[in-house]
C-alpha atoms as a PDB file:
ATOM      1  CA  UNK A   1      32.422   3.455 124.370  1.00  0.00           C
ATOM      2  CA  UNK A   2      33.705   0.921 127.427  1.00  0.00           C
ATOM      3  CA  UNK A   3      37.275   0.231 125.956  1.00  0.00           C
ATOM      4  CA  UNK A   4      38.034  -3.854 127.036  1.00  0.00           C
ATOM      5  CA  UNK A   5      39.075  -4.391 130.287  1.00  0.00           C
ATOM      6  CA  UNK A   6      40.210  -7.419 132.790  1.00  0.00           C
ATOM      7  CA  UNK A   7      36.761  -7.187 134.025  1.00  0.00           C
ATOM      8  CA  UNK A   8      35.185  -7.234 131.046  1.00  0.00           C
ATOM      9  CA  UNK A   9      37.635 -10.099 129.679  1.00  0.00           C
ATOM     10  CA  UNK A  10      36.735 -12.225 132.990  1.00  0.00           C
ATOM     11  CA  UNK A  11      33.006 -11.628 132.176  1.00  0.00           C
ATOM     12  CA  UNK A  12      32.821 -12.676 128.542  1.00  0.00           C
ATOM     13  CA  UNK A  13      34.645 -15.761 129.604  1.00  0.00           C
ATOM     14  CA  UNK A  14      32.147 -16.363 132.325  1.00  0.00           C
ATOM     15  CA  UNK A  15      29.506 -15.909 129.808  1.00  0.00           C
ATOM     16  CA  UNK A  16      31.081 -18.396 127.932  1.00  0.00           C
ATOM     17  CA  UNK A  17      30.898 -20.909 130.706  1.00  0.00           C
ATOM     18  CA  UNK A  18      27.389 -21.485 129.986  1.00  0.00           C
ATOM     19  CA  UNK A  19      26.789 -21.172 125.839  1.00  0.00           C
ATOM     20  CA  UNK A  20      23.113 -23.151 126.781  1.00  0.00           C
ATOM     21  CA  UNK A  21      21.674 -19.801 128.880  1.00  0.00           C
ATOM     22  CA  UNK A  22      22.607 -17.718 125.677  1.00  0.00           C
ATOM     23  CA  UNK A  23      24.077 -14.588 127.875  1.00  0.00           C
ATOM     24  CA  UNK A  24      25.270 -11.515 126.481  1.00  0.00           C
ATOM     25  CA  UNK A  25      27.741  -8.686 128.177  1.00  0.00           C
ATOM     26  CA  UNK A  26      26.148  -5.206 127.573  1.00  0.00           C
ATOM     27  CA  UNK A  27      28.618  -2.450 128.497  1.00  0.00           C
ATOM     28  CA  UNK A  28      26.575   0.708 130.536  1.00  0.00           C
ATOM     29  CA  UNK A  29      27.696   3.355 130.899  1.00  0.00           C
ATOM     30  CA  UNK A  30      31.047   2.504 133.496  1.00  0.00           C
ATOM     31  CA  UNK A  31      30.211  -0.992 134.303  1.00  0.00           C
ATOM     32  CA  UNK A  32      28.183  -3.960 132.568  1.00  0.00           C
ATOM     33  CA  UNK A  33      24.759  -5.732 132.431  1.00  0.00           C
ATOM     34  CA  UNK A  34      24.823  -9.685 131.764  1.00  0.00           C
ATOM     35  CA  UNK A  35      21.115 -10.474 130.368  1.00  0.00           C
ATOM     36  CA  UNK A  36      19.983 -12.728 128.179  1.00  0.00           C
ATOM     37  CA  UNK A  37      19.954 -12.733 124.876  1.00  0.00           C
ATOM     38  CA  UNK A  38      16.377 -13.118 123.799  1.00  0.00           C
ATOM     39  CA  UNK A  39      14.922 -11.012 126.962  1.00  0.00           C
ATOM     40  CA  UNK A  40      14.703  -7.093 126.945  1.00  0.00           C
ATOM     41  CA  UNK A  41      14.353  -5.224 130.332  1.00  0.00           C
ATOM     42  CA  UNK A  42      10.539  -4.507 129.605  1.00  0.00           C
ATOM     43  CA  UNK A  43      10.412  -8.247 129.554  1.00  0.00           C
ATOM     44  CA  UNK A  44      11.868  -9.257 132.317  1.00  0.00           C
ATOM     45  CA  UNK A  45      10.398  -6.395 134.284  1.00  0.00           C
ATOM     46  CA  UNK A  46       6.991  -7.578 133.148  1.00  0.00           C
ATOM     47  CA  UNK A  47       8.079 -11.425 134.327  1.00  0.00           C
ATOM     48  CA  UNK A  48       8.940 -10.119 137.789  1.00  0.00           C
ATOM     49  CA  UNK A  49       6.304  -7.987 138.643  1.00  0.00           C
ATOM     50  CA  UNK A  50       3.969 -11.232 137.682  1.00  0.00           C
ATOM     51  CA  UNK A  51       5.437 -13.213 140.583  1.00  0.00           C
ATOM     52  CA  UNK A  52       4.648 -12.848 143.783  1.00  0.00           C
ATOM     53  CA  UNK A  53       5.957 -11.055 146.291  1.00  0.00           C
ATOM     54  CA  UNK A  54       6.104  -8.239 143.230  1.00  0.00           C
ATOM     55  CA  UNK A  55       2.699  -8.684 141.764  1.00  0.00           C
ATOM     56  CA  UNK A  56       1.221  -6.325 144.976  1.00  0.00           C
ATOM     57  CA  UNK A  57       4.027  -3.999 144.624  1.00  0.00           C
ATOM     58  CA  UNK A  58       5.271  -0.699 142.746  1.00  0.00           C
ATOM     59  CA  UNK A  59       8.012  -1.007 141.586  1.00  0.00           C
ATOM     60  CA  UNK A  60      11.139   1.463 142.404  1.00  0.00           C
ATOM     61  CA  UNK A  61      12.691   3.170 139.607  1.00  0.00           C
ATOM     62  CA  UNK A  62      13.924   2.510 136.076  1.00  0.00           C
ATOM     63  CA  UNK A  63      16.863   4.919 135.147  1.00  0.00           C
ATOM     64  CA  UNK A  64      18.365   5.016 131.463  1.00  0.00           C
ATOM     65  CA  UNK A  65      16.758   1.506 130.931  1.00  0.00           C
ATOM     66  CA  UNK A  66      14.418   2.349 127.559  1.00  0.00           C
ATOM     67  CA  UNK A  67      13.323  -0.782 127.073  1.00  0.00           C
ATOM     68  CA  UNK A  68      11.886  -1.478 130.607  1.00  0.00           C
ATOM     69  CA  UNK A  69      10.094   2.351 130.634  1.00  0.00           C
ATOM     70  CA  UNK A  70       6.868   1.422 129.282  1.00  0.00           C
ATOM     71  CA  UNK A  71       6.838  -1.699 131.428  1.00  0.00           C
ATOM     72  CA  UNK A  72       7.418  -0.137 134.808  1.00  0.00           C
ATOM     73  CA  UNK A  73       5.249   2.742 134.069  1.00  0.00           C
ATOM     74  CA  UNK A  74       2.580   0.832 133.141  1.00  0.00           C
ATOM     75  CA  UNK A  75       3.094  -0.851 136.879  1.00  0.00           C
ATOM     76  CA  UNK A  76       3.262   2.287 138.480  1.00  0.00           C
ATOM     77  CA  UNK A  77       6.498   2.847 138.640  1.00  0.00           C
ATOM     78  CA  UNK A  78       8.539   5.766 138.231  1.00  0.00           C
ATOM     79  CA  UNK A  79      10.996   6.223 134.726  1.00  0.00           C
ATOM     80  CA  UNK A  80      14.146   8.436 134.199  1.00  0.00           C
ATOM     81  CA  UNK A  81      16.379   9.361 131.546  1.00  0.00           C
ATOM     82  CA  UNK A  82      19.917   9.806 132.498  1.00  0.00           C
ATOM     83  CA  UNK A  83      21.894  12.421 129.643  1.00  0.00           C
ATOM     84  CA  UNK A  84      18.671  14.150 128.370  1.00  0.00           C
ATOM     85  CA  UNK A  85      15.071  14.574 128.572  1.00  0.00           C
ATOM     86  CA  UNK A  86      12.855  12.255 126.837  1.00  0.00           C
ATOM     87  CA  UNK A  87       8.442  12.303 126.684  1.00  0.00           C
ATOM     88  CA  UNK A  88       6.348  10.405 129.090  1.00  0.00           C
ATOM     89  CA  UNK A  89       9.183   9.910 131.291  1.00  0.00           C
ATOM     90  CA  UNK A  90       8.979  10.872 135.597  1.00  0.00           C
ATOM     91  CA  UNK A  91      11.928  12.611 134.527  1.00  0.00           C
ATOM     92  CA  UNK A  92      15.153  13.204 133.858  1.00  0.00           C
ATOM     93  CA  UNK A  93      19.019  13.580 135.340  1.00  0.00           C
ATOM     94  CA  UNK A  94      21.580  16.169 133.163  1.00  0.00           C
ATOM     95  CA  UNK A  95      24.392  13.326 133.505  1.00  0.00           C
ATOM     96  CA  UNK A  96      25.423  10.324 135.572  1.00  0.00           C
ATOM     97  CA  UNK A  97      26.771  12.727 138.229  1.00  0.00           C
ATOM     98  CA  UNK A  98      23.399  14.280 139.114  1.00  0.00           C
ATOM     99  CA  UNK A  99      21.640  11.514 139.058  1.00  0.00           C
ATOM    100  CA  UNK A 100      24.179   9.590 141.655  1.00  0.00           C
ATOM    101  CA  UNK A 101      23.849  12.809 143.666  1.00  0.00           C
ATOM    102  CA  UNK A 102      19.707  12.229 143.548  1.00  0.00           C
ATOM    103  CA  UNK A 103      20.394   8.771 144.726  1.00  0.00           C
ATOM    104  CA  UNK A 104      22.114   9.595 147.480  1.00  0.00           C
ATOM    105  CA  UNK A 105      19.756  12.615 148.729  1.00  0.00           C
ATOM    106  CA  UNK A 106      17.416  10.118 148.332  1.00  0.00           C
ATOM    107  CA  UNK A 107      18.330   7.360 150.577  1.00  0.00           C
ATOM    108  CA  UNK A 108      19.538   9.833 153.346  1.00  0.00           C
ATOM    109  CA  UNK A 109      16.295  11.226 153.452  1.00  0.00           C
END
């Protein structure tokens, strides 16, 4: 559970800036995703990779996102569960600190 915070106090009054987007502050994890409220990650991952440039591309990688899995997947893309292993998946990461280590193997590759 993310406990409330200045940053999260300075977000939710951002968010309610603009009550005609209909945003919502999800807490993830150690930080926060502002999405809106009526659009899932599978959603908007499915909007995106409909527009071009995306629409010849595969996407990256979806980690600890469930509801965009199927969508990027079924893009080519690759899926993985952060905290435990779950079917269908590319894979998976033990904990947040493995799969920030993976990241960063990764990119110095």
């Amino acid at each position: 559970m993310v406990r409330s915070s200045p940053g999260k106090i300075q977000l939710g009054l951002f968010i309610d800036k603009f009550p005609a987007l209909e945003l919502e502050l999800l807490a993830v994890h150690s930080t926060f995703d502002i999405k809106r409220s009526r659009v899932d990650k599978g959603e908007a991952i499915e909007r995106l990779m409909a527009e071009p440039p995306f629409m010849t591309r595969r996407p990256g990688i979806v980690i600890d996102a469930e509801p965009g899995y199927e969508s990027v997947l079924a893009v080519g893309g690759l899926a993985f569960s952060c905290g435990g292993k779950l079917p269908g998946l590319s894979g998976w990461f033990a904990g947040p600190a493995a799969m920030r280590a993976w990241v960063v193997r990764a990119h110095c590759q």
